[in-house]
N, C-alpha and C. Protein backbone atom coordinates (compact mmCIF):
# COMPACT_ATOMS: atom_id res chain seq x y z
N UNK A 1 -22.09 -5.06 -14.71
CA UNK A 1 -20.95 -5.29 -13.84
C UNK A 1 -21.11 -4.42 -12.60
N UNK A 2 -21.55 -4.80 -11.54
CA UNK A 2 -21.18 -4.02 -10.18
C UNK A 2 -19.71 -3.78 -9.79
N UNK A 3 -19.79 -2.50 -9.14
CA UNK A 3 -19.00 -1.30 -8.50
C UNK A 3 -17.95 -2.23 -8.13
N UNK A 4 -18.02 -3.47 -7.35
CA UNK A 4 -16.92 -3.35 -7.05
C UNK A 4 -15.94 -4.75 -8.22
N UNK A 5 -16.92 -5.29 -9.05
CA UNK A 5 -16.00 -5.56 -9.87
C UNK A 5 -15.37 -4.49 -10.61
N UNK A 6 -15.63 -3.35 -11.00
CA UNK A 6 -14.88 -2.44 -11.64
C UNK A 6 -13.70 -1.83 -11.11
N UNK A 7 -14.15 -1.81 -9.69
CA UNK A 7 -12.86 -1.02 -8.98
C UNK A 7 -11.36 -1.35 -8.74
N UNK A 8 -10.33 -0.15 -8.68
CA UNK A 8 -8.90 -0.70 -8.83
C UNK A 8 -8.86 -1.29 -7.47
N UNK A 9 -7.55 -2.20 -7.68
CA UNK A 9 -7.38 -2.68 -6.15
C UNK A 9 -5.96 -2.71 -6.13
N UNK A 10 -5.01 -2.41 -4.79
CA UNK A 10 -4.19 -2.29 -4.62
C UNK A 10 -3.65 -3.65 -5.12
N UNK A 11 -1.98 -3.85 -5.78
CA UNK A 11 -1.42 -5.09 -5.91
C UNK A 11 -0.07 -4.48 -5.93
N UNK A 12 0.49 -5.58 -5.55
CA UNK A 12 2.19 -5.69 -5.09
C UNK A 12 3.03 -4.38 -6.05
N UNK A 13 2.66 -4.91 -7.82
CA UNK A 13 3.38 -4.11 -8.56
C UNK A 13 3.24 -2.54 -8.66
N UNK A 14 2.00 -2.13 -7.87
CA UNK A 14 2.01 -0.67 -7.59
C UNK A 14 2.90 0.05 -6.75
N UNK A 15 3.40 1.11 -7.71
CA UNK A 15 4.31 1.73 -6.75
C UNK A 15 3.35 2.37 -5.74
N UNK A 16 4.11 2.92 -4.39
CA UNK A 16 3.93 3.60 -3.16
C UNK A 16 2.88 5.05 -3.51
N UNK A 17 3.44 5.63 -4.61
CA UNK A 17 2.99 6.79 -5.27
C UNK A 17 1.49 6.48 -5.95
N UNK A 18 1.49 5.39 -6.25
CA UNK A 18 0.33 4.94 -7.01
C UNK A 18 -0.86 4.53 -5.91
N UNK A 19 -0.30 4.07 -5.07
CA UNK A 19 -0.92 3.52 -3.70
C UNK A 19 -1.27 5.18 -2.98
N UNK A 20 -0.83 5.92 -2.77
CA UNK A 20 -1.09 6.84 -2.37
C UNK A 20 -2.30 7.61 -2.99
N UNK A 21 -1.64 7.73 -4.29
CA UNK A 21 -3.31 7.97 -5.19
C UNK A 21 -4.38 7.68 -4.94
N UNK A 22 -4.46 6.15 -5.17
CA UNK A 22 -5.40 5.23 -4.93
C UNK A 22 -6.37 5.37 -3.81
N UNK A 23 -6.08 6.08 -2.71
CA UNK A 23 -6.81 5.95 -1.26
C UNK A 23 -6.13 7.02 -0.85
N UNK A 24 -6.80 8.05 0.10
CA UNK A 24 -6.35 8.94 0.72
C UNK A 24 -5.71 8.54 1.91
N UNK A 25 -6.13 7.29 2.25
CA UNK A 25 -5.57 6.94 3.76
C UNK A 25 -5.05 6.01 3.81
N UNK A 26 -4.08 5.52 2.79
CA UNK A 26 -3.21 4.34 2.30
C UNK A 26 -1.68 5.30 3.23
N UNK A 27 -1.76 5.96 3.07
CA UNK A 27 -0.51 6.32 3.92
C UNK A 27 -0.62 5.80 5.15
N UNK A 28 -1.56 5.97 5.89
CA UNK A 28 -2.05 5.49 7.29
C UNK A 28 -1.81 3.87 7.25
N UNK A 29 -2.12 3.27 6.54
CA UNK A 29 -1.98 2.15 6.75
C UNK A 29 -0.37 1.65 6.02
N UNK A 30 0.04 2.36 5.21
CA UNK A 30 1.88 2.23 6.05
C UNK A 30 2.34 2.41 6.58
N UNK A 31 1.97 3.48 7.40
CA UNK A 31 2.60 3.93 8.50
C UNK A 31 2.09 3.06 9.97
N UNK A 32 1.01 2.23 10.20
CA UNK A 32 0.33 1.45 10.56
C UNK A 32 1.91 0.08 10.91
N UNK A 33 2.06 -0.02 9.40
CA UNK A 33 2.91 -1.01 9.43
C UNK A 33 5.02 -0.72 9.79
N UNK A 34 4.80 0.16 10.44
CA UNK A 34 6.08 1.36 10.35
C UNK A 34 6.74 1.72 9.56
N UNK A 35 5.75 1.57 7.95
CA UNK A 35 6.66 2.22 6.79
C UNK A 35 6.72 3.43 6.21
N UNK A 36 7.13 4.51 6.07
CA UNK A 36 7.31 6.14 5.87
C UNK A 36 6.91 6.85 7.30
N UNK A 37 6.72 6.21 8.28
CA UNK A 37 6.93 6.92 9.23
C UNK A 37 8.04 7.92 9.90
N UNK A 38 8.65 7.38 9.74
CA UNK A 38 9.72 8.20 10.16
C UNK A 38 11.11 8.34 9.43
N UNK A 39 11.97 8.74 9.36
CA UNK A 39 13.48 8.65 8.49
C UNK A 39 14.35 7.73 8.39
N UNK A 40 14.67 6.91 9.42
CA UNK A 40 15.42 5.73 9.09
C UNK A 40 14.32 4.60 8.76
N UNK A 41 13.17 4.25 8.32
CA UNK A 41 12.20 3.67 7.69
C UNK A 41 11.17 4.54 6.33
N UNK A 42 11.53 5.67 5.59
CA UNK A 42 11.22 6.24 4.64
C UNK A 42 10.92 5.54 3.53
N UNK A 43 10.30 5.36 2.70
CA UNK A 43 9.54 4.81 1.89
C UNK A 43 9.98 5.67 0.48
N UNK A 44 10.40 5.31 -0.12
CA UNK A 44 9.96 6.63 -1.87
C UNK A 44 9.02 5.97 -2.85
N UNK A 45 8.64 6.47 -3.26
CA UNK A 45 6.88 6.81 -3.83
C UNK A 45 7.23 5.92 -5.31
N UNK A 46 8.23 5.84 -5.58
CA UNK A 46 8.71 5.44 -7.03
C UNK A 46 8.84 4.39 -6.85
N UNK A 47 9.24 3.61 -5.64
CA UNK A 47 8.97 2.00 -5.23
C UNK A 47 7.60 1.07 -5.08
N UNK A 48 7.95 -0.34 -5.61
CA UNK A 48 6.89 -0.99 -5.09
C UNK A 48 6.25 -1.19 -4.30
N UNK A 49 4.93 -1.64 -4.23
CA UNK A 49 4.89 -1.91 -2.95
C UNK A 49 5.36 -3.50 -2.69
N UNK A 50 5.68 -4.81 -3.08
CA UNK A 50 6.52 -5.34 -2.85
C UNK A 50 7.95 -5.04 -2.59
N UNK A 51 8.50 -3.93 -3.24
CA UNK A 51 9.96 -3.69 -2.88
C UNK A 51 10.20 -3.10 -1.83
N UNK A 52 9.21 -2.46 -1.43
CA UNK A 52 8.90 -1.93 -0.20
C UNK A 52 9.00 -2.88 1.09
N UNK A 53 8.09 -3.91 1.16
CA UNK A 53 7.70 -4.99 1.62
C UNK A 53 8.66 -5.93 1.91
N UNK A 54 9.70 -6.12 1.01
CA UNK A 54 11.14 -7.08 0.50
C UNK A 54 12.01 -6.22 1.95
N UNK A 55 11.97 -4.53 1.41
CA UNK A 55 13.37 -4.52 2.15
C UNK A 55 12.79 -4.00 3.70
N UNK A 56 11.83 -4.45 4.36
CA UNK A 56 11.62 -3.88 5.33
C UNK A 56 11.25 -5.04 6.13
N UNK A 57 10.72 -6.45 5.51
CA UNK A 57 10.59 -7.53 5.96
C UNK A 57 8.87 -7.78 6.58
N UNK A 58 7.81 -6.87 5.96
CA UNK A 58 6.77 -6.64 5.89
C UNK A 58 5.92 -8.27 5.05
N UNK A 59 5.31 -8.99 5.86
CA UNK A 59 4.97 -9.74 4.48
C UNK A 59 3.66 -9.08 3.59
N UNK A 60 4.55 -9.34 2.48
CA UNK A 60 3.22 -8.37 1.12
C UNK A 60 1.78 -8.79 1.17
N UNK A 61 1.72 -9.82 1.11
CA UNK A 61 0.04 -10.18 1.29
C UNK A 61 -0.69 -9.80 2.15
N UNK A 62 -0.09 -9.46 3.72
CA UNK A 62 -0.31 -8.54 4.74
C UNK A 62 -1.08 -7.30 4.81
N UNK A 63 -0.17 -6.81 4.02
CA UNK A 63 -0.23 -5.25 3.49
C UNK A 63 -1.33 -5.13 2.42
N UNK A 64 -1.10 -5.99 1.56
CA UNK A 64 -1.95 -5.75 0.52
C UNK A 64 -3.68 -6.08 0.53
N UNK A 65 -4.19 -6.88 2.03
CA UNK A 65 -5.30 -7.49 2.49
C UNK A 65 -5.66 -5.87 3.31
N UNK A 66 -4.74 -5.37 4.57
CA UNK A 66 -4.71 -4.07 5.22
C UNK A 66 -5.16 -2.83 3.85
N UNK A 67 -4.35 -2.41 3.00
CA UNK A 67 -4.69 -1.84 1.86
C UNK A 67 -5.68 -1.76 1.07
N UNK A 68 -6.32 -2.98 0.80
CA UNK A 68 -7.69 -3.55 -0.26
C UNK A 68 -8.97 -3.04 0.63
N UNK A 69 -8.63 -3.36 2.12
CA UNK A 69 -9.88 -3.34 3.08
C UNK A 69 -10.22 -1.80 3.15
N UNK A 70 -9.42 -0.95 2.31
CA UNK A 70 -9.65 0.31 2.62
C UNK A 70 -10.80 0.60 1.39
N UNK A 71 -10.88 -0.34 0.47
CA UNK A 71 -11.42 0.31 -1.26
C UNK A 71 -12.57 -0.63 -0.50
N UNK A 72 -12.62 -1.92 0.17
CA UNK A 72 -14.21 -2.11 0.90
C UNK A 72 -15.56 -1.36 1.53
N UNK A 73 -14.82 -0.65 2.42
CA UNK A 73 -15.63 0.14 3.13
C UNK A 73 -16.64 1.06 2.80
């Protein structure tokens, strides 16, 4: 099995916290999308990243193509 069939990949049901794990520079690319940037757009780590996505009006597949392209490189 090659590397990158083994590897995790970001998906909707991961929380923010988990996503953060996942990639050191997954923050960057929410904040990319203006999410935890700043205080009236704050993000908590215990959320999805669809729920995330839901209440900010982000479309998820978006995010989650931006996100994945990071475990490519």
């Amino acid at each position: 099995m090659s590397d990158s069939a083994t590897k995790q990949r970001f998906t909707g049901n991961m929380t923010v916290g988990e996503a953060m794990q996942l990639h050191s520079e997954a923050g960057l690319v929410f904040s990319s999308y203006h999410l935890g940037g700043c205080s009236h757009c704050s993000i908590n780590e215990l959320e999805t990243i669809e729920q995330v996505c839901g209440g900010y009006g982000v479309p998820v597949d978006q995010l989650l193509e931006s996100l994945n392209n990071l475990l490519d490189q």
